[in-house]
C-alpha atoms as a PDB file:
ATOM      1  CA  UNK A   1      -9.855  -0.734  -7.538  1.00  0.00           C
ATOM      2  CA  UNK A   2      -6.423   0.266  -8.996  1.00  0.00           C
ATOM      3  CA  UNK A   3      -4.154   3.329  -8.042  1.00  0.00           C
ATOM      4  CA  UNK A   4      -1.176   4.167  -9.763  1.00  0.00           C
ATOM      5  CA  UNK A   5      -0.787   0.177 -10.732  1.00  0.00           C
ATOM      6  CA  UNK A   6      -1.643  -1.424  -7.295  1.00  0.00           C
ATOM      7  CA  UNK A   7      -4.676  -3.423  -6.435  1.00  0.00           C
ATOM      8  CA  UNK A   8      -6.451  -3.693  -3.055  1.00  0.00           C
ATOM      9  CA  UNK A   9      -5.047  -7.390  -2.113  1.00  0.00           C
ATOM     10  CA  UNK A  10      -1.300  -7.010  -3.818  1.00  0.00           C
ATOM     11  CA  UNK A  11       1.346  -8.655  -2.068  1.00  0.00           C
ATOM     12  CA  UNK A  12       4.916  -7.606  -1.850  1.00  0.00           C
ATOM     13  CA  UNK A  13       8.141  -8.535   0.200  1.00  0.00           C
ATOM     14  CA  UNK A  14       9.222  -5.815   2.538  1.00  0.00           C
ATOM     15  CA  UNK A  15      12.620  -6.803   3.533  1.00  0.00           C
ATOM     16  CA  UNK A  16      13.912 -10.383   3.361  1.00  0.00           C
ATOM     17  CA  UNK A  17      11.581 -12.012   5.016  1.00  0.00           C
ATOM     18  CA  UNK A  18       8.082 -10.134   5.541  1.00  0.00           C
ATOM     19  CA  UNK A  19       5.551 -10.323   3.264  1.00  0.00           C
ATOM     20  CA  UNK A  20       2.992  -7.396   3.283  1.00  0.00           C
ATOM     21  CA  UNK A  21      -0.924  -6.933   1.714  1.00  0.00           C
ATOM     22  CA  UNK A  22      -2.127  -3.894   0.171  1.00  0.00           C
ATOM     23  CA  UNK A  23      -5.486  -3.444   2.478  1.00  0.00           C
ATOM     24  CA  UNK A  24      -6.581   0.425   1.964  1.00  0.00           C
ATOM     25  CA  UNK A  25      -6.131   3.337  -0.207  1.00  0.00           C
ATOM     26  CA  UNK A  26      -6.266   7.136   1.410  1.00  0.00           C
ATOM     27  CA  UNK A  27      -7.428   9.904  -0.528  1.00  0.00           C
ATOM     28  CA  UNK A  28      -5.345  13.366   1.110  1.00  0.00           C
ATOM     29  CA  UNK A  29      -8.046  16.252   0.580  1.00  0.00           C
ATOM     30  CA  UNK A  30      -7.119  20.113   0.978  1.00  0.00           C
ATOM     31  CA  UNK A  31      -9.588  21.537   4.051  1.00  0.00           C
ATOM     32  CA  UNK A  32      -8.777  25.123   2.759  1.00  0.00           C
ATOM     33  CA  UNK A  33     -10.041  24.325  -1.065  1.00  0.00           C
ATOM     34  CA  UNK A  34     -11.502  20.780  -1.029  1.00  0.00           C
ATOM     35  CA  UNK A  35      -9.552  19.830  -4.126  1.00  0.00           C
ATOM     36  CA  UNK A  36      -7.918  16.395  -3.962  1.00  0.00           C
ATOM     37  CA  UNK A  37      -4.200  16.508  -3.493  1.00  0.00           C
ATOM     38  CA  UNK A  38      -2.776  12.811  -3.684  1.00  0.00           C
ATOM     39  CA  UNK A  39      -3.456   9.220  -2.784  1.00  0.00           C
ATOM     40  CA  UNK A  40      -1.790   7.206  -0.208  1.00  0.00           C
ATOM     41  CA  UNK A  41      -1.173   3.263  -0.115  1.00  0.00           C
ATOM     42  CA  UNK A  42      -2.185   1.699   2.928  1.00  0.00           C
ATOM     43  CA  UNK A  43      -0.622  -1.925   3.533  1.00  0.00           C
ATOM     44  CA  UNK A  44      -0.457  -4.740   6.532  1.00  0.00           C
ATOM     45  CA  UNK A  45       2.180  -6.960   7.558  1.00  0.00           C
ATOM     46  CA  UNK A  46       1.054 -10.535   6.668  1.00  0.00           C
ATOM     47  CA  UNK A  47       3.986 -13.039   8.661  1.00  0.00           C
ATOM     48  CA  UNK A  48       5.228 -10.384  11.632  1.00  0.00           C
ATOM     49  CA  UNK A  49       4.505  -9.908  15.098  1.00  0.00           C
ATOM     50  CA  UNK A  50       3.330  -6.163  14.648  1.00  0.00           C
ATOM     51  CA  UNK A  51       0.085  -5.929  12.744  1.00  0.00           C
ATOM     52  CA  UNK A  52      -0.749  -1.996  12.370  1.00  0.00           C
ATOM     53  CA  UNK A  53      -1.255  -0.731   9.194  1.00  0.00           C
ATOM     54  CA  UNK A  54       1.213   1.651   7.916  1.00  0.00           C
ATOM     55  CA  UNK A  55       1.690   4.097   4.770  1.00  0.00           C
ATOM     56  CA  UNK A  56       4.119   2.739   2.133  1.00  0.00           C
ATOM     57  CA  UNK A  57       4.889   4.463  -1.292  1.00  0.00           C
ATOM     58  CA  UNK A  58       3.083   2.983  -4.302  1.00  0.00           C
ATOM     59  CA  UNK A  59       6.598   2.667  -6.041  1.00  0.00           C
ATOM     60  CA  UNK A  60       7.707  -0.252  -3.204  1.00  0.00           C
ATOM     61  CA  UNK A  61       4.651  -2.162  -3.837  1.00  0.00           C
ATOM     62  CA  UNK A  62       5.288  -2.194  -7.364  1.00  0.00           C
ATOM     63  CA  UNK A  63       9.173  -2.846  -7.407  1.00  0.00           C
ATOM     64  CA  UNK A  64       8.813  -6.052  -4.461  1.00  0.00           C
ATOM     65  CA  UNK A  65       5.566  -7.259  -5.960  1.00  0.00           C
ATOM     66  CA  UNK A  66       4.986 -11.044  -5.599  1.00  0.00           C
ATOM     67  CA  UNK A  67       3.430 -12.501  -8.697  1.00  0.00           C
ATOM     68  CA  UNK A  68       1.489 -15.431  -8.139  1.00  0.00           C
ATOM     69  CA  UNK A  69       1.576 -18.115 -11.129  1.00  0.00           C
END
């Protein structure tokens, strides 16, 4: 699955030193109408101490993208 140009498993450096994974996508859903607003980018941090997953913008995967070769 790809949104906006990031795929569920995408790494990317956040910061100098941590590396984060692309685990989730969230679709944001009007109650009032039921139409479908957005998406949201759902990542985990790989080499940290904290491992919560936390909402990053799509544009941040895709700048600090790792490509593996």
């Amino acid at each position: 699955m790809e949104i906006n140009g990031v795929k569920l498993g995408d790494k990317f450096m956040q910061g100098k030193t941590n590396v984060c994974e692309v685990i989730d996508f969230y679709e944001v859903i009007s109650l009032k109408t039921g139409t479908l607003i957005g998406h949201q980018c759902i990542v985990k941090n790989l080499n940290g101490i904290a491992n919560n997953p936390f909402q990053i913008p799509f544009s941040t995967v895709i700048r600090n993208k790792i490509y593996e070769t």
